[in-house]
Protein backbone atom coordinates (compact mmCIF):
# COMPACT_ATOMS: atom_id res chain seq x y z
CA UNK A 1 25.18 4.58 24.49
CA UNK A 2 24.98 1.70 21.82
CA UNK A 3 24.64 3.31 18.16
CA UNK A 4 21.16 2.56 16.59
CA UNK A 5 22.02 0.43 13.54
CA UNK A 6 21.41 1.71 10.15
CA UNK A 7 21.01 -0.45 6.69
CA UNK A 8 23.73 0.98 4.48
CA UNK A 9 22.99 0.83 0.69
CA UNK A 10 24.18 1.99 -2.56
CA UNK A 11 22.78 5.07 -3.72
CA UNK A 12 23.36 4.52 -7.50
CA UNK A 13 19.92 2.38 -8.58
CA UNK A 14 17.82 3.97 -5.36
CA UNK A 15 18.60 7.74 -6.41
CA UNK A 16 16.70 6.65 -9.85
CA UNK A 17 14.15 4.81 -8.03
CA UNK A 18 12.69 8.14 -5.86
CA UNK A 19 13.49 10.17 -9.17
CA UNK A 20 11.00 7.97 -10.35
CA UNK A 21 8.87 8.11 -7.18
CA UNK A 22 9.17 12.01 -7.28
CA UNK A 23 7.84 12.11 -10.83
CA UNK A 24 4.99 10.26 -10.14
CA UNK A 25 3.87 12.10 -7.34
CA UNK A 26 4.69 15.33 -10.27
CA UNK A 27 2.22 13.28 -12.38
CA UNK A 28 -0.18 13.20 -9.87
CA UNK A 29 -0.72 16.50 -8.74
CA UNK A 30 -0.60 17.43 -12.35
CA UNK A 31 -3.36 15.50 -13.39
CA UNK A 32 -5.71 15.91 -10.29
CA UNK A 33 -4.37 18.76 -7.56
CA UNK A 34 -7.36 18.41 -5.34
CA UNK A 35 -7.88 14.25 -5.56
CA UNK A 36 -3.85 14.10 -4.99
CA UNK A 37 -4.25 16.14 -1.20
CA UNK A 38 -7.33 13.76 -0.59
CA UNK A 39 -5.66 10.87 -0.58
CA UNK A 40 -2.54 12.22 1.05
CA UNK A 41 -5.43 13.39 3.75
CA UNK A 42 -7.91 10.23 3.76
CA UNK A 43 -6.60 9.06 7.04
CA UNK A 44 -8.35 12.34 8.38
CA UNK A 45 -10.57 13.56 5.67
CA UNK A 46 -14.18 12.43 6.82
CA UNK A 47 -15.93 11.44 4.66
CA UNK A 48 -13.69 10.61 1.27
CA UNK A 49 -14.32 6.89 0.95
CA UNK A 50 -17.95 7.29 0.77
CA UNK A 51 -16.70 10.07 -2.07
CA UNK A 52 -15.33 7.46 -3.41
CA UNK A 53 -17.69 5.03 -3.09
CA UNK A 54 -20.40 7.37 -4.89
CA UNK A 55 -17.46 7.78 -7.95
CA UNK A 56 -17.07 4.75 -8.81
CA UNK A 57 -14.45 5.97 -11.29
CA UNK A 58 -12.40 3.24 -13.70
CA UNK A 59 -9.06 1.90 -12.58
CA UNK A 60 -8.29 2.64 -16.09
CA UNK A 61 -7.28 6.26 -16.03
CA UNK A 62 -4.01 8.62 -15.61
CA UNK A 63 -4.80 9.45 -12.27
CA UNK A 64 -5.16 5.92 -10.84
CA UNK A 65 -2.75 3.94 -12.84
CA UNK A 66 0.11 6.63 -11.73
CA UNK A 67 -0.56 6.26 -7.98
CA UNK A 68 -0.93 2.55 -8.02
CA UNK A 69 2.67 2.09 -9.97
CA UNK A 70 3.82 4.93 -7.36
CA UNK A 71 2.41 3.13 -4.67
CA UNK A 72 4.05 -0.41 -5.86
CA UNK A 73 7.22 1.04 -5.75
CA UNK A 74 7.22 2.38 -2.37
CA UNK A 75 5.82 -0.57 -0.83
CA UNK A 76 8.72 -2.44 -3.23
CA UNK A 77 11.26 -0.40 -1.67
CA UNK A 78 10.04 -0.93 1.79
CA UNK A 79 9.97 -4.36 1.80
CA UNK A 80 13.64 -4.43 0.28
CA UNK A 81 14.64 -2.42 3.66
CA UNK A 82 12.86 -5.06 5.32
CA UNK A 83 15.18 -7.80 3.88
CA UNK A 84 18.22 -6.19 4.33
CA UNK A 85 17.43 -5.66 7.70
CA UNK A 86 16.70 -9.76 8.50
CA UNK A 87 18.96 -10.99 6.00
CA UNK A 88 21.81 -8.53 5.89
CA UNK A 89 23.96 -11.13 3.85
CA UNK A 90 21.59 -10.86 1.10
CA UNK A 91 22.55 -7.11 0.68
CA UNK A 92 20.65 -4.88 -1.49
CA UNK A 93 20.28 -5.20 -5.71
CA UNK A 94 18.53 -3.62 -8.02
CA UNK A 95 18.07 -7.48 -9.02
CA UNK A 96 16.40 -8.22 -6.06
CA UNK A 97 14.25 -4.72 -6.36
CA UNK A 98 12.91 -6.00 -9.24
CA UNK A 99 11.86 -9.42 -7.67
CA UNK A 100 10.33 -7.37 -5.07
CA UNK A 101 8.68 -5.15 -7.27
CA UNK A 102 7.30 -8.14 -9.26
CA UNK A 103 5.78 -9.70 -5.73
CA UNK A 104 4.44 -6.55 -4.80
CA UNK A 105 2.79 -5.84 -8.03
CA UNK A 106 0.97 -9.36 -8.21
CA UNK A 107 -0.51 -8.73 -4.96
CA UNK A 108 -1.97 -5.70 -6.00
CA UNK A 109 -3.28 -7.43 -9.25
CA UNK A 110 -4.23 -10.24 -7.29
CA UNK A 111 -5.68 -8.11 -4.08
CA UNK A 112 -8.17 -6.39 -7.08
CA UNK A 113 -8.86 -9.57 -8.45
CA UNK A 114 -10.18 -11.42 -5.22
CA UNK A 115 -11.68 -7.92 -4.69
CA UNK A 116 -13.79 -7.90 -7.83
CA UNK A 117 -14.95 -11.49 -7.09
CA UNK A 118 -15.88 -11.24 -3.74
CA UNK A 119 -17.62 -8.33 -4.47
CA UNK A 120 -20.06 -9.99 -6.78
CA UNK A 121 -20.38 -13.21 -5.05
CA UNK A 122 -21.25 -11.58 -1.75
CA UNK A 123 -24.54 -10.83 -0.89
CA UNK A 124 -23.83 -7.35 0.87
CA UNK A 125 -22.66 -5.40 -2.28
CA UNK A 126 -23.04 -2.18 -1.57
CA UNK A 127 -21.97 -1.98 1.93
CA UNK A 128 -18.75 -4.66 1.00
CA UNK A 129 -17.82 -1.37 -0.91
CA UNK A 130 -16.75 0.19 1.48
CA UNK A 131 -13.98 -2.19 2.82
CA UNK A 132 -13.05 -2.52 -0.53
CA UNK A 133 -12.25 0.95 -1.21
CA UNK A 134 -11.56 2.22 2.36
CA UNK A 135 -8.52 -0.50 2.27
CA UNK A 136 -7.53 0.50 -1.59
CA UNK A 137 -7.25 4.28 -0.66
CA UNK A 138 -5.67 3.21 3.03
CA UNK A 139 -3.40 1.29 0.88
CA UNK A 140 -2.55 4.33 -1.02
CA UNK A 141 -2.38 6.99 1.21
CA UNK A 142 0.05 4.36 3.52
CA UNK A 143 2.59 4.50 0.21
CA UNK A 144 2.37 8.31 0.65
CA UNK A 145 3.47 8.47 4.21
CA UNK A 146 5.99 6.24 3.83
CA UNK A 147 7.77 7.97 1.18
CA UNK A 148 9.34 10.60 3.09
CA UNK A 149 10.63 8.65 5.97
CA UNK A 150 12.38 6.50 3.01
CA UNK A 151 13.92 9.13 1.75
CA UNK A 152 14.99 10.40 5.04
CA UNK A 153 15.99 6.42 5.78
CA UNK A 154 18.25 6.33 2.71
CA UNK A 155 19.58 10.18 2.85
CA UNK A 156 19.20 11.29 6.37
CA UNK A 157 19.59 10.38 10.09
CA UNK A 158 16.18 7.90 10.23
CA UNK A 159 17.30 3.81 10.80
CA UNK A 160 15.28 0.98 9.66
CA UNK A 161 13.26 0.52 13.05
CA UNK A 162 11.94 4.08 13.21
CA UNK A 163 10.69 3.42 9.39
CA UNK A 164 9.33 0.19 10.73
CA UNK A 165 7.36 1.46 13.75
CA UNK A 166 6.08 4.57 10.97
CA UNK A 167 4.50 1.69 8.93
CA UNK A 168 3.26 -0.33 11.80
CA UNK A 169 1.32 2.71 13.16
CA UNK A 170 -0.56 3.57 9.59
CA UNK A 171 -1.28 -0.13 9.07
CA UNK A 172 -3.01 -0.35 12.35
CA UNK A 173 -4.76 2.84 11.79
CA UNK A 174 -6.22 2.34 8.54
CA UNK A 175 -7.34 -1.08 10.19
CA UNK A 176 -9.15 1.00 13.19
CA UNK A 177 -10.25 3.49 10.59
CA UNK A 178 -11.69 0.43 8.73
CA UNK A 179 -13.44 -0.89 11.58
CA UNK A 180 -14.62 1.87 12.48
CA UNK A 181 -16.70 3.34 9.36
CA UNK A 182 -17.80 -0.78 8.78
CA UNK A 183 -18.34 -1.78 12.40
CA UNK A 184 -22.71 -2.42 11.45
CA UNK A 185 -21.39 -4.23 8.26
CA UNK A 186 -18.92 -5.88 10.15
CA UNK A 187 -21.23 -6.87 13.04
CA UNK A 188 -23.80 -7.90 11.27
CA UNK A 189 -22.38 -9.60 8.55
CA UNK A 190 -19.93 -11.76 10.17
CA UNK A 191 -19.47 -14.50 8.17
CA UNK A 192 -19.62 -12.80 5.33
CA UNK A 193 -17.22 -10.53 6.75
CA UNK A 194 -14.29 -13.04 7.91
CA UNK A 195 -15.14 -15.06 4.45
CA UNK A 196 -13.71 -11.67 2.56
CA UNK A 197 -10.99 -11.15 5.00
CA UNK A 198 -9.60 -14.58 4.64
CA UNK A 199 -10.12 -14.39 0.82
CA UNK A 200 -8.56 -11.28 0.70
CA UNK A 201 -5.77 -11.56 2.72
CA UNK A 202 -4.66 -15.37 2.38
CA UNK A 203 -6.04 -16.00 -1.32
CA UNK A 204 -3.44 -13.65 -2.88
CA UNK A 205 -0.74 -14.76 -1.10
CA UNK A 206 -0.96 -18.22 -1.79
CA UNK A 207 -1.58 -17.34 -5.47
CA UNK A 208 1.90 -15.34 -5.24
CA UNK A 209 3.65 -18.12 -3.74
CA UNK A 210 2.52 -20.72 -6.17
CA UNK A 211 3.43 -18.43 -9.42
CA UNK A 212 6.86 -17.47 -8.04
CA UNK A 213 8.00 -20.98 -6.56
């Protein structure tokens, strides 16, 4: 039986990374025990993004700014398995970590951005809400999950494909999940709805490409 392939990469600069990762997750629980296991939950906590929705609590604060930097790294670290596994020549760097990191964290940036304006533009405020925070706390939550089976990737028996089909399956189910708690909104409000979509999801990338070309 053919050996499933595995990326090989040096330990020294990733060990500090999920040091980092670890303390952040430290941070978290510190600062907010109870909000921490709701977002590691929201795929299956009824209910939480209309919690959220009700909040409305500032980006600006301990809680939030320490799972979004958490959150960029993961995805950062993700994506650098991704490029090692379709362009093994490149090999891993910390250099080209930090590129990734920088991409990553202007698409966040942007992602809020577009979010913020389409949210006022838009004439279904309220209920445009809840996209906007069911994907930010999907988003989230997805970083969570993922962390482990990185770990386990770089450390343990896991290869590259079985961390590949993990975040396959919690993309497509925080799109169901989506769909399903907007599907009146989404119905409805068509136009309005593909207009944020496209906005969303093409607008920052373009913006990305253009700063870092």
């Amino acid at each position: 039986m053919q050996a499933l392939e595995r990326i090989e990469i040096s330990n020294n600069w990733l060990t500090l990374v999920f040091i980092l990762c670890l303390l952040l997750l430290v941070v978290l629980k510190t600062l907010n025990q109870q909000k921490f296991f709701e977002y590691s939950r929201a795929f299956f906590l009824k209910g939480f993004i209309e919690k959220k929705v009700e909040e409305r609590t500032s980006f600006f604060n301990g809680f939030n700014i320490a799972l979004f930097i958490f959150s960029v790294l993961v995805y950062a670290l993700f994506f650098s398995y991704l490029t090692a596994l379709f362009f093994p020549e490149d090999e891993k760097s910390f250099q080209l970590y930090l590129k990734i990191t920088a991409i990553v964290f202007g698409y966040f940036i942007v992602f809020m951005l577009v979010d913020i304006i389409i949210y006022h533009l838009l004439e279904i405020k309220s209920e445009l809400a809840h996209v906007i925070v069911a994907k930010i706390v999907y988003s989230y939550t997805t970083a969570l999950f993922i962390f482990p089976f990185l770990l386990l990737t770089t450390y343990s028996f896991l290869n590259i494909y079985v961390l590949l089909s993990v975040f396959v399956v919690l993309l497509t189910l925080g799109f169901i999940l989506t769909f399903l708690n907007n599907k009146n909104l989404i119905i409805n409000k068509l136009f309005y709805f593909i207009l944020y979509l496209c906005a969303l999801e093409i607008a920052p990338l373009l913006i990305i490409y253009k700063i870092t070309v």
